[in-house]
Protein backbone atom coordinates (compact mmCIF):
# COMPACT_ATOMS: atom_id res chain seq x y z
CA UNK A 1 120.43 90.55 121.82
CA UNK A 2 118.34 92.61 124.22
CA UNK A 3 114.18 92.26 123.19
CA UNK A 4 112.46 95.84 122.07
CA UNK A 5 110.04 96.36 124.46
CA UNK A 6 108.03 99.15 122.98
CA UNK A 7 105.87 100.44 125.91
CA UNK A 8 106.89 104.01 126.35
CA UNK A 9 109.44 104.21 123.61
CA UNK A 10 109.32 106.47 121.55
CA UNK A 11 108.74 105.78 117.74
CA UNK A 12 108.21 107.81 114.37
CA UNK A 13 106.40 106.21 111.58
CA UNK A 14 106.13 107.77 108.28
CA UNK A 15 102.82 106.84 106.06
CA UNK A 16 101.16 106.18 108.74
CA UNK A 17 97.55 107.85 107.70
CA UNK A 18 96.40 104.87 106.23
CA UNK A 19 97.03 101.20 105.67
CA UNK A 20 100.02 99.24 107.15
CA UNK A 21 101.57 102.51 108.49
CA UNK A 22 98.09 103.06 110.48
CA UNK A 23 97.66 99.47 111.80
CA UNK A 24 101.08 99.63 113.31
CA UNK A 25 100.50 102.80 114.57
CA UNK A 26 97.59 101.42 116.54
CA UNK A 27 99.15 98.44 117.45
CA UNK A 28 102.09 100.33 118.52
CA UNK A 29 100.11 103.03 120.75
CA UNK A 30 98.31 99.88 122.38
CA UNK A 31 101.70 98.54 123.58
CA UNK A 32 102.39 101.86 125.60
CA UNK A 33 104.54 103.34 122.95
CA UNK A 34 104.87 107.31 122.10
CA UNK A 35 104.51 108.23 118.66
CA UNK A 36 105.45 110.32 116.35
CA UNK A 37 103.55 110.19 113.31
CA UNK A 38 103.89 111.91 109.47
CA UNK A 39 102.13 111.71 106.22
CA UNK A 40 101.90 114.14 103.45
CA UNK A 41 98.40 116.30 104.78
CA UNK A 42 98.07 116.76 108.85
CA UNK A 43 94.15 116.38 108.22
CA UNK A 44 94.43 113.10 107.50
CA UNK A 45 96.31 112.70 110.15
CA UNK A 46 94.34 114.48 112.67
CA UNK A 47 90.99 112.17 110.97
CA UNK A 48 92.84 108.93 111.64
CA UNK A 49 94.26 109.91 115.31
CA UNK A 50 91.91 111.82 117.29
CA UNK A 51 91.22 109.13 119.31
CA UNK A 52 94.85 108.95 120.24
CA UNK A 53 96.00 111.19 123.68
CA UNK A 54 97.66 113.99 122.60
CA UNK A 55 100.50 113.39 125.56
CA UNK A 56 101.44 110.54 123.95
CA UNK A 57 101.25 111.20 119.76
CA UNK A 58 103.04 113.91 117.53
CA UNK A 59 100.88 114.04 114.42
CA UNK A 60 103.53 116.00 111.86
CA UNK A 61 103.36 116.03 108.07
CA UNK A 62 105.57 115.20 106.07
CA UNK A 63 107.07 115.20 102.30
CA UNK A 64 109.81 112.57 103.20
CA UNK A 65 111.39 113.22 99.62
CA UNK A 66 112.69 116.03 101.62
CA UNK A 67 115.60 115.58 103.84
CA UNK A 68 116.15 118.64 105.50
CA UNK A 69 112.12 118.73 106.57
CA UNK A 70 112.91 115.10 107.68
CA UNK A 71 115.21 115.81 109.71
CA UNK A 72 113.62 118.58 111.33
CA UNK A 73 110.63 116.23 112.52
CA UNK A 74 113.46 114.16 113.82
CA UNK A 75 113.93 116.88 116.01
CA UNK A 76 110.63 117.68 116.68
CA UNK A 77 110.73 114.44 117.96
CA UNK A 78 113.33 114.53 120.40
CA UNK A 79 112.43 117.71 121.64
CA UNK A 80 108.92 116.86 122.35
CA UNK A 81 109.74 113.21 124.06
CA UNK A 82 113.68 113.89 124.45
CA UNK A 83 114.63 110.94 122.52
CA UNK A 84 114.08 108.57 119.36
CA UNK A 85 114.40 104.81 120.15
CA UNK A 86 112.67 103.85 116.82
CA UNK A 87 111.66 104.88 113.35
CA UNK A 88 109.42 102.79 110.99
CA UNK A 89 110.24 104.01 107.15
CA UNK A 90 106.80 102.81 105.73
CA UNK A 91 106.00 105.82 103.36
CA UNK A 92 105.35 104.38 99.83
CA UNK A 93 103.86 105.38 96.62
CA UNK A 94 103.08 103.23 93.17
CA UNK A 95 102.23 104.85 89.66
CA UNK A 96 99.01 105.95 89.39
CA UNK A 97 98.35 103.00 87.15
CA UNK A 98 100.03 100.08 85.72
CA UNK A 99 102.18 100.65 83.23
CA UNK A 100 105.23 98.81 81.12
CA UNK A 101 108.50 100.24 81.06
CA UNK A 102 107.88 101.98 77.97
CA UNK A 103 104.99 103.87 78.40
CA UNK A 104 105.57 105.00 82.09
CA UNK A 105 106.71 108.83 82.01
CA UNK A 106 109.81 110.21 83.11
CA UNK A 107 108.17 111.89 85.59
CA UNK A 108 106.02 109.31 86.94
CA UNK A 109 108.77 106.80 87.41
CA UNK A 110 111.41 109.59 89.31
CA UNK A 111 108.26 110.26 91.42
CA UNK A 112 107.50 106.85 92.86
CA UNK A 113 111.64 105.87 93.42
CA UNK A 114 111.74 109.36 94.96
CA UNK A 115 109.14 107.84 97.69
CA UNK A 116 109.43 104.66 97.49
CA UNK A 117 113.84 104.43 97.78
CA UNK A 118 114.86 108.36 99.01
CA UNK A 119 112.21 108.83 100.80
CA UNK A 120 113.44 105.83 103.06
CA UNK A 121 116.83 106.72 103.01
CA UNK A 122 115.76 110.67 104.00
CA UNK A 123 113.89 108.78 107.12
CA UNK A 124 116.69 106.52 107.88
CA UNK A 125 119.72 108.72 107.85
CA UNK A 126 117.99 111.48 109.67
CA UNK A 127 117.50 109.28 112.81
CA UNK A 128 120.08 107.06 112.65
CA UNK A 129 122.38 108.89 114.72
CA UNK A 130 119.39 109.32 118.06
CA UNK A 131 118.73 105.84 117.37
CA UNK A 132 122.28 104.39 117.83
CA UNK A 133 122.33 106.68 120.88
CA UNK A 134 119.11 104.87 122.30
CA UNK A 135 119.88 101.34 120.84
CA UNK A 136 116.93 101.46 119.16
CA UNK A 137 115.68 99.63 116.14
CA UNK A 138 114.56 100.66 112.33
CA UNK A 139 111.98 99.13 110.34
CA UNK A 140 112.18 99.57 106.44
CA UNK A 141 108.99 98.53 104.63
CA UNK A 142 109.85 96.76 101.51
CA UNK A 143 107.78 94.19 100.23
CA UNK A 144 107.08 90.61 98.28
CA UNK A 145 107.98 92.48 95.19
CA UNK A 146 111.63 92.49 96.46
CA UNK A 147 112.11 88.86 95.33
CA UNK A 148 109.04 88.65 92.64
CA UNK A 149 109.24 90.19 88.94
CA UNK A 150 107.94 93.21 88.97
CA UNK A 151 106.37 93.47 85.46
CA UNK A 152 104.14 96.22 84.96
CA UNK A 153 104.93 97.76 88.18
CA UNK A 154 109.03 98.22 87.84
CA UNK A 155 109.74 101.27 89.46
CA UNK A 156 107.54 100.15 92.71
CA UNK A 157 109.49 96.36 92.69
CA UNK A 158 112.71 98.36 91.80
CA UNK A 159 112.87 100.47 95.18
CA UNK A 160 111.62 97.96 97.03
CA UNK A 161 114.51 95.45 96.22
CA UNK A 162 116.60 98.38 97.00
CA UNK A 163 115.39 99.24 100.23
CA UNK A 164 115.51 95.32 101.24
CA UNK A 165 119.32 96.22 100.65
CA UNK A 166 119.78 99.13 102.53
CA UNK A 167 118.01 97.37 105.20
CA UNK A 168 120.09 94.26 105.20
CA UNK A 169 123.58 96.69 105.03
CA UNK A 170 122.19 98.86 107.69
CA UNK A 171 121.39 95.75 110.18
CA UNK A 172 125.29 94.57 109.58
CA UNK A 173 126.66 98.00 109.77
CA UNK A 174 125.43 98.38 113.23
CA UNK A 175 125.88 95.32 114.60
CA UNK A 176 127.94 95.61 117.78
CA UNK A 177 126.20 99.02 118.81
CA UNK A 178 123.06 97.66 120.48
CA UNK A 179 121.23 99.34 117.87
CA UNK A 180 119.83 96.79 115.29
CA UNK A 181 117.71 97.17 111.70
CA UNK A 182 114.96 94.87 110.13
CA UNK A 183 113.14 94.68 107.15
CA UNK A 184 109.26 93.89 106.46
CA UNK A 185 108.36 91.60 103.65
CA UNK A 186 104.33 92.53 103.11
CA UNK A 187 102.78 90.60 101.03
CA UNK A 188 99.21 91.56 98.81
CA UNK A 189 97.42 93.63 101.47
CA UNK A 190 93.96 95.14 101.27
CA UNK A 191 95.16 98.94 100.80
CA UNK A 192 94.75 101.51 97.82
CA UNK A 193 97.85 99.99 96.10
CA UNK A 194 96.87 96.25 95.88
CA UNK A 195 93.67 97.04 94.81
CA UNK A 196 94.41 98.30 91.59
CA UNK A 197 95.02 94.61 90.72
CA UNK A 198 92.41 93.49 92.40
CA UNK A 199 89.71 94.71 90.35
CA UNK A 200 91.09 98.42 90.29
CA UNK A 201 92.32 97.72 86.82
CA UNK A 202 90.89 94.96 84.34
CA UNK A 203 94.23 94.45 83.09
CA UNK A 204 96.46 94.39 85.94
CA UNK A 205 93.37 91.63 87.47
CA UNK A 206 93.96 89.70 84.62
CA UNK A 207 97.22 89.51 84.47
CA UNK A 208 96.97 88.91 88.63
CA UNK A 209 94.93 86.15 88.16
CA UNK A 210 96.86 84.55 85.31
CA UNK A 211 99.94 84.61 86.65
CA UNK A 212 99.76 84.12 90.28
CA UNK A 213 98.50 81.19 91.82
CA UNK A 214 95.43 81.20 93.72
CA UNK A 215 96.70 81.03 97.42
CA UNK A 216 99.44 83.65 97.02
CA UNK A 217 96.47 86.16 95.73
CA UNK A 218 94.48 86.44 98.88
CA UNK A 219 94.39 90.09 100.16
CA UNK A 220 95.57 89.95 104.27
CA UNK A 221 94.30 93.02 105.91
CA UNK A 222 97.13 95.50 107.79
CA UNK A 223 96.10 94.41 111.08
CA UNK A 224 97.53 91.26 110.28
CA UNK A 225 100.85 92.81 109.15
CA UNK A 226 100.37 94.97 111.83
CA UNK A 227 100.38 91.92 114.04
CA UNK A 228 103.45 90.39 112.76
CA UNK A 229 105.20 93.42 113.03
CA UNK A 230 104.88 94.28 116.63
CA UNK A 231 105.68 90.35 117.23
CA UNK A 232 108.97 91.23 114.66
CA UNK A 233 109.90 94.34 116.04
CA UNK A 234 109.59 92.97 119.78
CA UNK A 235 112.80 90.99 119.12
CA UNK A 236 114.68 92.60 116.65
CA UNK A 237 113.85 90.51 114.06
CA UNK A 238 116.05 90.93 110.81
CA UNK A 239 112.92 89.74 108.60
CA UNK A 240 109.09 89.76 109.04
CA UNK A 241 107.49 88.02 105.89
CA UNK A 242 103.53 88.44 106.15
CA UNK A 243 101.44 86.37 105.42
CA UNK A 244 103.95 83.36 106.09
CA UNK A 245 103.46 81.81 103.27
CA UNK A 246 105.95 83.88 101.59
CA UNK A 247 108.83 82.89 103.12
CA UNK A 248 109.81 79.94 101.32
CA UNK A 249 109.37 82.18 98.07
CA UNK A 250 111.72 84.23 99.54
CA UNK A 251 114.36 81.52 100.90
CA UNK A 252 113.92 79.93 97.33
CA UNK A 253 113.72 83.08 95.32
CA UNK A 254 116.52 82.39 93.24
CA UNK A 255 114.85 79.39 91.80
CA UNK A 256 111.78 80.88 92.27
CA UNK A 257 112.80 83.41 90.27
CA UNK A 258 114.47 81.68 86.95
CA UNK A 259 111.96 79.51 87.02
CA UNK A 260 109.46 82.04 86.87
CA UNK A 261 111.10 84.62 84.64
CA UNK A 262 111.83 81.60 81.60
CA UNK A 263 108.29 81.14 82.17
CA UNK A 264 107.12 84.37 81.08
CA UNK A 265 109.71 84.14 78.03
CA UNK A 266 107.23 81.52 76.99
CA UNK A 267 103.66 82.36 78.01
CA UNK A 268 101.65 83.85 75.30
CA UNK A 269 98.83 84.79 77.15
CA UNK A 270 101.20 87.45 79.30
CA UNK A 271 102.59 88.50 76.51
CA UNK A 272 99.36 89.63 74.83
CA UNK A 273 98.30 91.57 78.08
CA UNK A 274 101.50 93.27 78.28
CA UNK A 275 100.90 94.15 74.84
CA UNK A 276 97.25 95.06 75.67
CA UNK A 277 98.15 97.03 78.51
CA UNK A 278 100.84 99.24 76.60
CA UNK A 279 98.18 99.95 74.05
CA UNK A 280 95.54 101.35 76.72
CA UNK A 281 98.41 103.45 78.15
């Protein structure tokens, strides 16, 4: 399989203001590539990127809940840099706070698989075709909480796991094409959505710190996602699981995950935060 050398190729990351999407931006734009980058408001985007040239950036915002605007930055891509060897589908939302299955609104919960699962697929099958063209790559950010129980945080976990599938399809579907797909496997990363169990939210903290053992609840920073992923994306790699410790979690997960889920049948102490956060809410 050819390697993705990413100086002067051109590549369009979505939720890229801030966080992972911004650390692989820079990482990316150090490595010679063009980019095209979206988030919802193009102030933030013109905050986070002036120091960018403007020869080699395309700062466009973007709702990517909405396909036909998706596919017109697509387009504003290739017209600006006359192709699109790579798109990075890292735009992600959680609930505004943690909640349980039954006390998360209708509305709330719609909203955050709207982002968090359409949102990628918008992103995905509005560039697939330049990108098969350019045997390019895509990048779907999913995260730990594919493969780890997503209590209190379902609809986040749920698209997630999703995405991690639509990834995995897409990377078989186009085998044979020179055009390949990967998925990245972030772990608890010093952003605005970690945080909320990191102190954000007394509950969520607590429920952190009971249930998750102490080296698998250190916050990385995105620079060091940011880091894997150029090292991922440089050869095409199907997974990039960051920190590393994850991975045998996720080769593992499902014993990892029975073992795990009978234990929270039994644990008393979860129980009565669950039941303490559903009261709050």
């Amino acid at each position: 399989m050819k390697l993705f050398d990413l100086n002067s190729k051109v590549v369009l990351i979505t939720g890229a203001s801030g966080g992972i999407g911004q650390a692989v931006a820079q990482r990316f734009y150090e490595r010679g590539a063009n980019l095209v980058l979206t988030d919802i408001a193009q102030d933030d985007l013109n905050r986070t990127f002036a120091s960018m040239n403007s020869d080699r950036v395309l700062l466009v915002p973007l709702d990517v809940t909405d396909m036909l605007a998706t596919k017109a930055v697509v387009q504003q891509a290739i017209k600006r840099f006359g192709r699109l060897d790579m798109v990075m589908a890292n735009a992600g939302i959680s609930a505004r706070e943690p909640s349980t299955l039954l006390t998360i609104s209708e509305e709330e919960f719609a909203k955050v698989m709207n982002v968090d699962l359409f949102g990628v697929w918008n992103t995905v099958k509005a560039s697939l075709p330049d990108l098969i063209k350019a045997r390019g790559h895509v990048l779907i950010t999913a995260s730990v909480y594919a493969f780890v129980n997503g209590v209190a945080n379902a609809p986040y976990a749920m698209s997630k796991a999703a995405v991690e599938q639509l990834g995995r399809a897409l990377r078989a579907e186009l085998s044979g094409t020179g055009a390949t797909a990967g998925v990245l496997y972030p772990g608890w990363v010093d952003t605005k959505l970690a945080k909320v169990a990191f102190g954000g939210h007394d509950i969520a903290t607590r429920l952190v710190n009971h249930g998750m053992p102490g080296l698998f609840r250190r916050l990385v920073q995105p620079d060091a996602i940011a880091q894997a992923v150029v090292a991922g994306v440089e050869r095409r790699a199907a997974r990039i699981i960051a920190p590393k410790l994850w991975v045998p979690i996720s080769m593992f997960r499902g014993i990892f995950n029975a073992l795990t889920d009978a234990g929270l049948d039994k644990d008393a102490v979860f129980q009565k935060l669950i039941r303490e956060l559903e009261q709050k809410r």
